[in-house]
PDB file of N, CA and C in Angstrom:
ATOM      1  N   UNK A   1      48.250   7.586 -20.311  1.00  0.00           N
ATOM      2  CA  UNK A   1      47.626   6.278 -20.272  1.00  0.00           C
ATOM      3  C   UNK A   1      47.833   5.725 -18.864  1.00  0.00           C
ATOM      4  N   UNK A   2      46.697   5.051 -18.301  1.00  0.00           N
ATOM      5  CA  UNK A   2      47.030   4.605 -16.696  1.00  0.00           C
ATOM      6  C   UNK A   2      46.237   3.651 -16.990  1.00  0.00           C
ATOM      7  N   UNK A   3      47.034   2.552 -16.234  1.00  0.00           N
ATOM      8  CA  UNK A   3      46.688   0.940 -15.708  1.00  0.00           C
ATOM      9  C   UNK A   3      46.456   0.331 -14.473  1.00  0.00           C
ATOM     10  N   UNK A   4      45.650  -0.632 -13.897  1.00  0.00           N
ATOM     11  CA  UNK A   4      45.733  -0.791 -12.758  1.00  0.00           C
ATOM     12  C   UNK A   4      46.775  -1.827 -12.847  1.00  0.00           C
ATOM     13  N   UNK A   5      47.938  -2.378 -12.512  1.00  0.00           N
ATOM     14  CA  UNK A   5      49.202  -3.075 -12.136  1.00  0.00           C
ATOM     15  C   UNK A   5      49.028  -3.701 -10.634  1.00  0.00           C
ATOM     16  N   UNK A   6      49.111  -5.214 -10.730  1.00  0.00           N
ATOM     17  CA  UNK A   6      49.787  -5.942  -9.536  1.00  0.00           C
ATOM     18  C   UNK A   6      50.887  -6.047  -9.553  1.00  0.00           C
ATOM     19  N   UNK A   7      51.904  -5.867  -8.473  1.00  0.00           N
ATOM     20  CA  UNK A   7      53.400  -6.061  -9.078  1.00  0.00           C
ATOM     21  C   UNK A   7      53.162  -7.397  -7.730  1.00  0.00           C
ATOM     22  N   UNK A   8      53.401  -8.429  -8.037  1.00  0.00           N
ATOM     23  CA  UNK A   8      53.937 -10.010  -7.504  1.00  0.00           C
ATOM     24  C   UNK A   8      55.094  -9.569  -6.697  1.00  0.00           C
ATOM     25  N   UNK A   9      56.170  -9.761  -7.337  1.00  0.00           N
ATOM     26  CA  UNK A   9      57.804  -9.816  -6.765  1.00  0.00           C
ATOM     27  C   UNK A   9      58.261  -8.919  -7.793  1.00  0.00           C
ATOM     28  N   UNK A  10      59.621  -8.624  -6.794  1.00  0.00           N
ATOM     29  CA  UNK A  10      60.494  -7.299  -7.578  1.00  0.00           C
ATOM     30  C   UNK A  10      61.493  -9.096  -8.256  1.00  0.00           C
ATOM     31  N   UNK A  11      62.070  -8.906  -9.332  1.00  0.00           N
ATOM     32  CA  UNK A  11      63.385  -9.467  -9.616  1.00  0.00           C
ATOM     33  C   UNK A  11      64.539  -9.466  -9.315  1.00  0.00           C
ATOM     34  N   UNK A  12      65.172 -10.426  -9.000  1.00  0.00           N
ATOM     35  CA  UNK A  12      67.046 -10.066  -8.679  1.00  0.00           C
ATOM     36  C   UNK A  12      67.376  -8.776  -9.636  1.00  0.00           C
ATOM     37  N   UNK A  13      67.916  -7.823  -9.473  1.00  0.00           N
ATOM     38  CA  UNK A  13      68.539  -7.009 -10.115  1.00  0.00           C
ATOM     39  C   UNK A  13      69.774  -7.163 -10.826  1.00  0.00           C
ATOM     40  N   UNK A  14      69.982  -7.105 -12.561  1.00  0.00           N
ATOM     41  CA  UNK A  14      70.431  -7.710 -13.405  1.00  0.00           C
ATOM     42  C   UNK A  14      71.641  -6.449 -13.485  1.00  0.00           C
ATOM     43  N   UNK A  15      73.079  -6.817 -13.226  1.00  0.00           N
ATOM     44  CA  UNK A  15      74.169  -5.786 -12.952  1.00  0.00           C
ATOM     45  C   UNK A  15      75.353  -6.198 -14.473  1.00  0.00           C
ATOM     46  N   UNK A  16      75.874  -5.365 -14.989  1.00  0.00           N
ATOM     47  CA  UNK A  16      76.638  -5.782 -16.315  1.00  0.00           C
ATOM     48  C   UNK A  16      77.436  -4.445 -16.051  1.00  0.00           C
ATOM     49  N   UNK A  17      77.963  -4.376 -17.088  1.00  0.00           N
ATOM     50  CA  UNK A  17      79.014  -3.327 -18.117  1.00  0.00           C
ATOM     51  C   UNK A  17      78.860  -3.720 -19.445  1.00  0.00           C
ATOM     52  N   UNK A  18      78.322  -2.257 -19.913  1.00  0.00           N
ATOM     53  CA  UNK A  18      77.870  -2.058 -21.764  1.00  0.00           C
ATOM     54  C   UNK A  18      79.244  -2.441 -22.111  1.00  0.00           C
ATOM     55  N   UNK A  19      78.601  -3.504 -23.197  1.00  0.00           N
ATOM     56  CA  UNK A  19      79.709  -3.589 -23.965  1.00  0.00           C
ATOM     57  C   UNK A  19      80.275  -2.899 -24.769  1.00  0.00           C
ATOM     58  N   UNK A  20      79.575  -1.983 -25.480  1.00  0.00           N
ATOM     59  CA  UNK A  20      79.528  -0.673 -26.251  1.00  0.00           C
ATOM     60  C   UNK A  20      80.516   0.559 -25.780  1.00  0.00           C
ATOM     61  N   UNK A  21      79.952   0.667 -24.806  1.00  0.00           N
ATOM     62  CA  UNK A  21      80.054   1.788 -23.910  1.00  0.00           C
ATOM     63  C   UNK A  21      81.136   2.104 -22.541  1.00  0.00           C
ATOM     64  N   UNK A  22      81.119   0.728 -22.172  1.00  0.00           N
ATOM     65  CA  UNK A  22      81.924   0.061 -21.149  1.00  0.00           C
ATOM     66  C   UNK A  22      81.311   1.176 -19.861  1.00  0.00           C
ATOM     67  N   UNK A  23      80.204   1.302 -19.585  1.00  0.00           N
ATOM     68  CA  UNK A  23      78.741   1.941 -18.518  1.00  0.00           C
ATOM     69  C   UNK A  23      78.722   0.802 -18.005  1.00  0.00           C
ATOM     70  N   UNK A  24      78.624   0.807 -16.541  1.00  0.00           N
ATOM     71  CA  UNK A  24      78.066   0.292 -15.675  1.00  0.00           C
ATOM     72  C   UNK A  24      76.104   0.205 -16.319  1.00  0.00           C
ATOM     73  N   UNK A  25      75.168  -0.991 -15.870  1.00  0.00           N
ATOM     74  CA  UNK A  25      73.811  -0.669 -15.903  1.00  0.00           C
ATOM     75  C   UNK A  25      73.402  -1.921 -14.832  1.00  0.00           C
ATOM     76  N   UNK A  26      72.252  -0.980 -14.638  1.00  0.00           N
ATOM     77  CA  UNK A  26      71.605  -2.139 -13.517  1.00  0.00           C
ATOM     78  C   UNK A  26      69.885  -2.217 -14.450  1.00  0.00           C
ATOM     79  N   UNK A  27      69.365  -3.101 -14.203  1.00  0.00           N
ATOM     80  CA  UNK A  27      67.946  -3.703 -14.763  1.00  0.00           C
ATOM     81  C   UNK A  27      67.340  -4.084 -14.062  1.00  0.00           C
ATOM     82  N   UNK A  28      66.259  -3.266 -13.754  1.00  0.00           N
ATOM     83  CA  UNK A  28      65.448  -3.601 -12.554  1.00  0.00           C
ATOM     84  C   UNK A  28      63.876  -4.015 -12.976  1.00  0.00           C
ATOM     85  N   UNK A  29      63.415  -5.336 -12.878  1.00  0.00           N
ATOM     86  CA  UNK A  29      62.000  -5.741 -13.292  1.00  0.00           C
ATOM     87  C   UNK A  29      61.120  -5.998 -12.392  1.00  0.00           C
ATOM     88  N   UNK A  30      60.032  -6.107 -12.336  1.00  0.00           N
ATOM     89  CA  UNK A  30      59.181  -7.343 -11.165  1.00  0.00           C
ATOM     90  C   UNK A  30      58.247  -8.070 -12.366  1.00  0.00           C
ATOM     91  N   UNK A  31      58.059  -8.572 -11.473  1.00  0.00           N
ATOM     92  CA  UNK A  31      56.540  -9.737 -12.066  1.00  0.00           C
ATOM     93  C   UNK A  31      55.566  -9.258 -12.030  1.00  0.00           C
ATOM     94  N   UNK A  32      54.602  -8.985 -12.715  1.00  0.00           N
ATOM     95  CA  UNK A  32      53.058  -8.030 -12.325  1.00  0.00           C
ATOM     96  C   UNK A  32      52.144  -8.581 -13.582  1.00  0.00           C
ATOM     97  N   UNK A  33      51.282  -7.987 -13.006  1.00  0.00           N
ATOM     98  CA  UNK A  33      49.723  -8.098 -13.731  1.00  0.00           C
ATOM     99  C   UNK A  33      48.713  -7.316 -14.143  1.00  0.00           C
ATOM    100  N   UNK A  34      48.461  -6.802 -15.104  1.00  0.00           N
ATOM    101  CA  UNK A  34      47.709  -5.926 -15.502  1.00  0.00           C
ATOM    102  C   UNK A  34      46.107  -6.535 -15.321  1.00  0.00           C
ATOM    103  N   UNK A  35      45.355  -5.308 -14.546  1.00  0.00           N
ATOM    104  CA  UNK A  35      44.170  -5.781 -13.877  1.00  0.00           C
ATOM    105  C   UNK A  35      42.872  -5.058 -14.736  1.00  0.00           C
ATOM    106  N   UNK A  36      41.786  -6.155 -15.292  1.00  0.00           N
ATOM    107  CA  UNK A  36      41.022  -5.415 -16.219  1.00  0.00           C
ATOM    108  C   UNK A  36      39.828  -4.353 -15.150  1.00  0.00           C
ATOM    109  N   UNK A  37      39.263  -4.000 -16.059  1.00  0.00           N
ATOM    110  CA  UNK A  37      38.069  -3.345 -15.439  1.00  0.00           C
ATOM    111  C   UNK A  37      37.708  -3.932 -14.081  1.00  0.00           C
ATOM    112  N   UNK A  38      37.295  -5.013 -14.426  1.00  0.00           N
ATOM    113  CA  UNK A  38      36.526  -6.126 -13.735  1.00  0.00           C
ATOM    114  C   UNK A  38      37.191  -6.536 -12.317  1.00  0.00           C
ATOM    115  N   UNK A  39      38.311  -6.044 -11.762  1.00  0.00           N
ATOM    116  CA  UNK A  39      39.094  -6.491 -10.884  1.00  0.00           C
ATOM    117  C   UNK A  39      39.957  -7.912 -11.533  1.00  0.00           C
ATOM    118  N   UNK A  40      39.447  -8.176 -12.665  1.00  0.00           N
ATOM    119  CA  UNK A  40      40.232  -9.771 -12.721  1.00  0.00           C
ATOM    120  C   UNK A  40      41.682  -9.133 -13.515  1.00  0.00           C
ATOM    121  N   UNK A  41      42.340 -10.181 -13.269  1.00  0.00           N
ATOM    122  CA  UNK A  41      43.906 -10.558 -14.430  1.00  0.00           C
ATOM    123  C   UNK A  41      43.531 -10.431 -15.356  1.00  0.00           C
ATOM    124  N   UNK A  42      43.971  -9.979 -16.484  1.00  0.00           N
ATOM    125  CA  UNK A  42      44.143  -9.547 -18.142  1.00  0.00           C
ATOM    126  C   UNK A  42      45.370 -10.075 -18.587  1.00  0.00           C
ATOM    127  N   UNK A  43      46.539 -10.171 -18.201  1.00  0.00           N
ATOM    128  CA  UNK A  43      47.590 -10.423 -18.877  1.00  0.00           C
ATOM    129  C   UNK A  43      48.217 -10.064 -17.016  1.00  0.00           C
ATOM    130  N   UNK A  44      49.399 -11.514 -17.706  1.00  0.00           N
ATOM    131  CA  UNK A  44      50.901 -11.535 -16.737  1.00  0.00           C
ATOM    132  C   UNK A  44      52.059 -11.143 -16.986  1.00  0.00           C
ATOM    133  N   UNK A  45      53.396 -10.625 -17.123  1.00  0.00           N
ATOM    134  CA  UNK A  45      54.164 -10.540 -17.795  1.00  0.00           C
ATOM    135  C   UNK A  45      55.376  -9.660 -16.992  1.00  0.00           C
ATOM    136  N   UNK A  46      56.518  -8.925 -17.357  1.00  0.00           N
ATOM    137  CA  UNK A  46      57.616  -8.549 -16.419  1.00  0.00           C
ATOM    138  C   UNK A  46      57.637  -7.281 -17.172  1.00  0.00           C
ATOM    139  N   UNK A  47      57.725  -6.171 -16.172  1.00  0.00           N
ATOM    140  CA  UNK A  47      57.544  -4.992 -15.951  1.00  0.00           C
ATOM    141  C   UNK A  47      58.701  -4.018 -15.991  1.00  0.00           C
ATOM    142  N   UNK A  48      59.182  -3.631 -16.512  1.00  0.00           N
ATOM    143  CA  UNK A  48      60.889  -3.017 -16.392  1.00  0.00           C
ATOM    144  C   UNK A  48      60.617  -1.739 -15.689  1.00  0.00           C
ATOM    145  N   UNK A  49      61.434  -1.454 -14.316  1.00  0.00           N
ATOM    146  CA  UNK A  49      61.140  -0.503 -13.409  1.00  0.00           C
ATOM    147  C   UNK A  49      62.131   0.877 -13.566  1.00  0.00           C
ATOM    148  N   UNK A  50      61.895   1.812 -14.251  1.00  0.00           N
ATOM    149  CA  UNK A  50      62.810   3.042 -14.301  1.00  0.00           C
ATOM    150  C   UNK A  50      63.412   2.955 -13.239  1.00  0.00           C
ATOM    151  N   UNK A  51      64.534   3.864 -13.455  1.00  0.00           N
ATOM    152  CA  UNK A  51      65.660   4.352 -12.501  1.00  0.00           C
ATOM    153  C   UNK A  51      64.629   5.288 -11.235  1.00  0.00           C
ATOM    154  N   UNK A  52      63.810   6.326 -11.660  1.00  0.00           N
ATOM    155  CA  UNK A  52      62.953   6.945 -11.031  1.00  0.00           C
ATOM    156  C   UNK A  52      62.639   6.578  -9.874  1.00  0.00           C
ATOM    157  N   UNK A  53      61.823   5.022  -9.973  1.00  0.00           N
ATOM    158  CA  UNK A  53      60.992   4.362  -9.428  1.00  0.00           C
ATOM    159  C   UNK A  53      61.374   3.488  -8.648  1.00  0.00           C
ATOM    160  N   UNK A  54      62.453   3.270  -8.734  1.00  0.00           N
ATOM    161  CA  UNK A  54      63.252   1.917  -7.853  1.00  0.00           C
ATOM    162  C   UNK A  54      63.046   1.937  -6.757  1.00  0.00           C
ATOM    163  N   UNK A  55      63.039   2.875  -6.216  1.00  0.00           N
ATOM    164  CA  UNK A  55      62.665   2.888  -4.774  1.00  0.00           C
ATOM    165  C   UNK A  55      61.635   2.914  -4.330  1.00  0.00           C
ATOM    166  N   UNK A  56      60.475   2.835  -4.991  1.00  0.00           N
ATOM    167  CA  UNK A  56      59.201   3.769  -4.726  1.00  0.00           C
ATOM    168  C   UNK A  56      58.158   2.231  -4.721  1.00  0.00           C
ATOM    169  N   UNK A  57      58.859   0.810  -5.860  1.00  0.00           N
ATOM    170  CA  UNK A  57      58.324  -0.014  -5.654  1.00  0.00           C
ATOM    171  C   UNK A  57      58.501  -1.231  -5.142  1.00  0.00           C
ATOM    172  N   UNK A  58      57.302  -1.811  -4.289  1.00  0.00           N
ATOM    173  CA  UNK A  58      56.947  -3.084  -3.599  1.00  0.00           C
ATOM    174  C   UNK A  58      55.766  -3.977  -3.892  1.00  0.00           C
ATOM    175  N   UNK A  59      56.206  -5.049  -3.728  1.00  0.00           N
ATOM    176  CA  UNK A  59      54.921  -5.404  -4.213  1.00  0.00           C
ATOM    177  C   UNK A  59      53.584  -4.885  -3.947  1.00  0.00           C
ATOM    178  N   UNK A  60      52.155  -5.441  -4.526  1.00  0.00           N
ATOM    179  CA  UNK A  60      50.868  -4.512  -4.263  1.00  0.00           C
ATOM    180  C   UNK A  60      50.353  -4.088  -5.595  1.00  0.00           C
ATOM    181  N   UNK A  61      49.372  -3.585  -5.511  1.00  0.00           N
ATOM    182  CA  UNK A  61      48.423  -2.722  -6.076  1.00  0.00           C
ATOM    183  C   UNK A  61      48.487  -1.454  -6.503  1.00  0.00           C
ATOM    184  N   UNK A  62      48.693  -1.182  -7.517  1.00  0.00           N
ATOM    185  CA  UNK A  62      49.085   0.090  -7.792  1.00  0.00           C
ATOM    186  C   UNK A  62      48.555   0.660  -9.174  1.00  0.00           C
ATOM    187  N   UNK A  63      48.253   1.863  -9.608  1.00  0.00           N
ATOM    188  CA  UNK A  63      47.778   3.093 -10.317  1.00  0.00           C
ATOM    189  C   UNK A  63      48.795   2.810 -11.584  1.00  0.00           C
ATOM    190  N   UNK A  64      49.005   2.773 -12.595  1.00  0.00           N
ATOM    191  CA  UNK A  64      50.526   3.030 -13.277  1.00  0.00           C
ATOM    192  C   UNK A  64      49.990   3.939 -14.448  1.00  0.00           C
ATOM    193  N   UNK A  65      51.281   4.906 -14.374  1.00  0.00           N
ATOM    194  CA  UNK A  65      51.297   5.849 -15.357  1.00  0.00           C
ATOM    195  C   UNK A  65      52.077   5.179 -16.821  1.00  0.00           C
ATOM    196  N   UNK A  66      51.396   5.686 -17.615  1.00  0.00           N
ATOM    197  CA  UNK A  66      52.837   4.861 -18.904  1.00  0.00           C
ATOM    198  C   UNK A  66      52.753   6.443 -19.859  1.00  0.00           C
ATOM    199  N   UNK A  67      54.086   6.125 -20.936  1.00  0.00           N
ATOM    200  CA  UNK A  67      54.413   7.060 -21.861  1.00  0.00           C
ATOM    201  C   UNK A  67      54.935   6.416 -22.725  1.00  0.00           C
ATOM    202  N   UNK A  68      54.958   6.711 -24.198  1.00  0.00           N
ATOM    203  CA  UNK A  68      55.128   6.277 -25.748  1.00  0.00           C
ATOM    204  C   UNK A  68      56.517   7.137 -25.596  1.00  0.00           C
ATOM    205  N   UNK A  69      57.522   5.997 -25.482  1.00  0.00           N
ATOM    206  CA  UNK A  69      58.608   6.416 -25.951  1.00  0.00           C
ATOM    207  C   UNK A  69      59.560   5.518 -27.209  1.00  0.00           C
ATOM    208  N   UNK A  70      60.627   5.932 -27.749  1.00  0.00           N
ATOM    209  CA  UNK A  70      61.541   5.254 -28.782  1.00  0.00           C
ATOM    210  C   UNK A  70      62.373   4.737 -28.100  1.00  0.00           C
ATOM    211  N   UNK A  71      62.513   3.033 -28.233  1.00  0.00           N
ATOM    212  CA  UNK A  71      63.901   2.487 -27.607  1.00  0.00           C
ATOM    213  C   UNK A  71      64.699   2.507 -28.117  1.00  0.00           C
ATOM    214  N   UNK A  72      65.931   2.585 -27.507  1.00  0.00           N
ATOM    215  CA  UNK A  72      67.070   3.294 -28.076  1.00  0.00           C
ATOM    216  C   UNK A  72      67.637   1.874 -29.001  1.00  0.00           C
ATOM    217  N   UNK A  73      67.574   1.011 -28.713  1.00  0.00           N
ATOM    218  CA  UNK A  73      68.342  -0.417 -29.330  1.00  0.00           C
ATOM    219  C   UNK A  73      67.919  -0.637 -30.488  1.00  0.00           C
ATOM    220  N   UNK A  74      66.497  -0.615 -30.545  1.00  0.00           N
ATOM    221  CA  UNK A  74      65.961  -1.324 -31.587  1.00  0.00           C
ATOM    222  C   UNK A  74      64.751  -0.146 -32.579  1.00  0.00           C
ATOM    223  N   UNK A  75      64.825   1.253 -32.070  1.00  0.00           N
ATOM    224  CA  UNK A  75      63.706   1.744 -32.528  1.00  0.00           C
ATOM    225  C   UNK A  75      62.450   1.815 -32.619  1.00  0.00           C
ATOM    226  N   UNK A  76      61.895   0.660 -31.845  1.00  0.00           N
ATOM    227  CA  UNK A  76      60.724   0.620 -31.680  1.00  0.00           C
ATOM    228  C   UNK A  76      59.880   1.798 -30.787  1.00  0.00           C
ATOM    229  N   UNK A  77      58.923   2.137 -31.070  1.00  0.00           N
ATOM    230  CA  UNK A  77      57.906   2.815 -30.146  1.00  0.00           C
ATOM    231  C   UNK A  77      57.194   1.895 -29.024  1.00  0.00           C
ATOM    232  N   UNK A  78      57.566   2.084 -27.526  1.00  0.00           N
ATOM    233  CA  UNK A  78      57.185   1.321 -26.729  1.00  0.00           C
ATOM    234  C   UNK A  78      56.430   2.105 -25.581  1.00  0.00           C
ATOM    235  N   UNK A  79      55.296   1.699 -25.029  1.00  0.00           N
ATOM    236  CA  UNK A  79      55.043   1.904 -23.799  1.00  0.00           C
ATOM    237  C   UNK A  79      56.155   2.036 -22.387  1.00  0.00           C
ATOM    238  N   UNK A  80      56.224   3.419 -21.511  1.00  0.00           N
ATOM    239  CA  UNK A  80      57.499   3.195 -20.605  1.00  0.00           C
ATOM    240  C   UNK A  80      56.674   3.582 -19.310  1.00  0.00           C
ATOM    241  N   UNK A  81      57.143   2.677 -17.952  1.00  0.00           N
ATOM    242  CA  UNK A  81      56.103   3.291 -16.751  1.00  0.00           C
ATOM    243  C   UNK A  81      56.443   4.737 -16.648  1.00  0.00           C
ATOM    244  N   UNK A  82      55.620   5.275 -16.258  1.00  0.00           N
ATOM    245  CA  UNK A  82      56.843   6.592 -15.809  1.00  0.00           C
ATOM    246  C   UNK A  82      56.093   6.997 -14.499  1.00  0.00           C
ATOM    247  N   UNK A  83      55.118   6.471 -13.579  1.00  0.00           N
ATOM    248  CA  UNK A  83      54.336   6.239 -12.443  1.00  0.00           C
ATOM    249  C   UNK A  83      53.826   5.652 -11.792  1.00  0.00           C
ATOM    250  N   UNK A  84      53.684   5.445 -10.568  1.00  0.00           N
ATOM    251  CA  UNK A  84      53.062   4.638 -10.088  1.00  0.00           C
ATOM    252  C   UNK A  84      52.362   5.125  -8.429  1.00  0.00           C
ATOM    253  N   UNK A  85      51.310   4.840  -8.073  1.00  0.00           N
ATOM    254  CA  UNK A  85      50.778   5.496  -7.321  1.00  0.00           C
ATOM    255  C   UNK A  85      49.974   4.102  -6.748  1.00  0.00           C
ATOM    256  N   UNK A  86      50.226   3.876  -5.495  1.00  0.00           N
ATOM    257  CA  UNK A  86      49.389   2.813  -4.497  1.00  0.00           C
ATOM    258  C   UNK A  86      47.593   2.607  -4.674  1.00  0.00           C
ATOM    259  N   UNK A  87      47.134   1.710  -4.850  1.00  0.00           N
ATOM    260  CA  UNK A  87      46.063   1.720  -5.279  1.00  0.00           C
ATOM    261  C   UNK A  87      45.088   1.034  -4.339  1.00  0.00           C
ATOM    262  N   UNK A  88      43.980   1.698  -3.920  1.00  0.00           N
ATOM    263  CA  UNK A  88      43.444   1.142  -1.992  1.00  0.00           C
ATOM    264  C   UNK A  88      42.217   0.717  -2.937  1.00  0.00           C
ATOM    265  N   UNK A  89      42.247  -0.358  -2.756  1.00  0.00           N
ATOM    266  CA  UNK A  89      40.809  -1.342  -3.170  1.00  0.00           C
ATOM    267  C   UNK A  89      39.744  -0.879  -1.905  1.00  0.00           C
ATOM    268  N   UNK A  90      38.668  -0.587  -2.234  1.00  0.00           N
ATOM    269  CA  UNK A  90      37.521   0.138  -1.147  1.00  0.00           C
ATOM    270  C   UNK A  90      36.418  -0.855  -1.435  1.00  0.00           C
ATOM    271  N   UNK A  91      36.301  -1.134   0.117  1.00  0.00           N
ATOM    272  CA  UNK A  91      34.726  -2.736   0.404  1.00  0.00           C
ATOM    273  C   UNK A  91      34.088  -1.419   0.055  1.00  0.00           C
ATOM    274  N   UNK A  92      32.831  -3.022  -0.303  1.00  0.00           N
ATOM    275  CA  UNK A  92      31.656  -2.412  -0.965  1.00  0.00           C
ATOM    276  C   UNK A  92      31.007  -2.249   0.482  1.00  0.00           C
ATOM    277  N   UNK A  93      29.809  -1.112   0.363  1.00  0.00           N
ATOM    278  CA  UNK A  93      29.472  -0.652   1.415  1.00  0.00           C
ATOM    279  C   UNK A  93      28.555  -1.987   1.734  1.00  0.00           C
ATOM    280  N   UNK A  94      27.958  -2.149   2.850  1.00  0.00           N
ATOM    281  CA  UNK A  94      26.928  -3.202   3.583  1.00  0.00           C
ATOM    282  C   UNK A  94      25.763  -2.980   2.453  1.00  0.00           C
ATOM    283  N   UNK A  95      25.078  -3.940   2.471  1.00  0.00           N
ATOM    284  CA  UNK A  95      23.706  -4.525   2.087  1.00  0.00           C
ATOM    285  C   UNK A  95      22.890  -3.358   3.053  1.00  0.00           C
ATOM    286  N   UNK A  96      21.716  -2.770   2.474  1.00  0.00           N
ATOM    287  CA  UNK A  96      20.565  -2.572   3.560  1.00  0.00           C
ATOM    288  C   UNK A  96      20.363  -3.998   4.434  1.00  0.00           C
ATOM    289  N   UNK A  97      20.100  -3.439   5.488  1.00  0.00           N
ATOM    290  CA  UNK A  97      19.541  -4.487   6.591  1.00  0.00           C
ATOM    291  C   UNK A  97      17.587  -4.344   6.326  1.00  0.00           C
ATOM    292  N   UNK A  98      17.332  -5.513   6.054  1.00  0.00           N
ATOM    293  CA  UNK A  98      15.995  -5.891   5.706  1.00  0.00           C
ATOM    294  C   UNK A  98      15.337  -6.540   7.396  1.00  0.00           C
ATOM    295  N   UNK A  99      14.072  -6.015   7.773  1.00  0.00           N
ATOM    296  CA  UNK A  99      13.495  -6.159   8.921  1.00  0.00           C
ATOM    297  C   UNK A  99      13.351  -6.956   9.131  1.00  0.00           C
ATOM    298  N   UNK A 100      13.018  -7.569   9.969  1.00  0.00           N
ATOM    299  CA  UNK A 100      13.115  -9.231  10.465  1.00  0.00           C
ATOM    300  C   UNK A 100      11.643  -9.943  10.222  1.00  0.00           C
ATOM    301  N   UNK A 101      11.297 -10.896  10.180  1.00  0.00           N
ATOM    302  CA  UNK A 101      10.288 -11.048   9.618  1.00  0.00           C
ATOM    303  C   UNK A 101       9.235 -11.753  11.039  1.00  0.00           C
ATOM    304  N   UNK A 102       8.315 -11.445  11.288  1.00  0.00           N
ATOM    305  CA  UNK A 102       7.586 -11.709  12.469  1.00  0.00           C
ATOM    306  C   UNK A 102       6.729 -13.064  12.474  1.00  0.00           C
ATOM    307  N   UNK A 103       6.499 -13.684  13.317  1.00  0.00           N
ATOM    308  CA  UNK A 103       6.421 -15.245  14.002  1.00  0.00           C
ATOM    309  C   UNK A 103       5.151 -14.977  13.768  1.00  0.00           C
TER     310      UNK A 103
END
């Protein structure tokens, strides 16, 4: 499944120790926007950035890969990024030039 994604801003990065587990974790989100067909906004919302990817994102325009995975907390079946690839918006080519019209 692939989306076109604005990512806005990355988020402060959210640092703990599992309580469970007593693991170090870091939580890394941004702000983004899922972009319809149309070039317009579809939905706003916060984006949770794999370990993978941390480095790879900045804000911009971008391709996103997703995958149906099980979260581990709650069991649910969720959408997970697992890509992302820079996305170059391309101008529309020029208008024909129409002849000039004579006096």
């Amino acid at each position: 499944m692939q989306s076109l994604i604005q990512i806005f801003k990355l988020d402060e990065v959210k640092k703990g120790i599992a309580k469970k587990t007593g693991n170090p974790y870091e939580i890394h989100t941004a702000q983004a926007a899922l972009i319809d067909e149309n070039g317009q906004i579809d939905t706003v919302g916060v984006l949770d950035i794999p370990p993978a990817l941390r480095e790879k994102v900045q804000p911009g325009l971008y391709a996103g890969s997703f995958a149906m995975k099980t979260n581990f907390q709650s069991g649910r079946i969720e959408s997970v990024l697992t890509g992302l690839v820079p996305h170059v918006v391309r101008a529309a080519p020029p208008a024909p030039s129409t002849p000039a019209a004579k006096a």
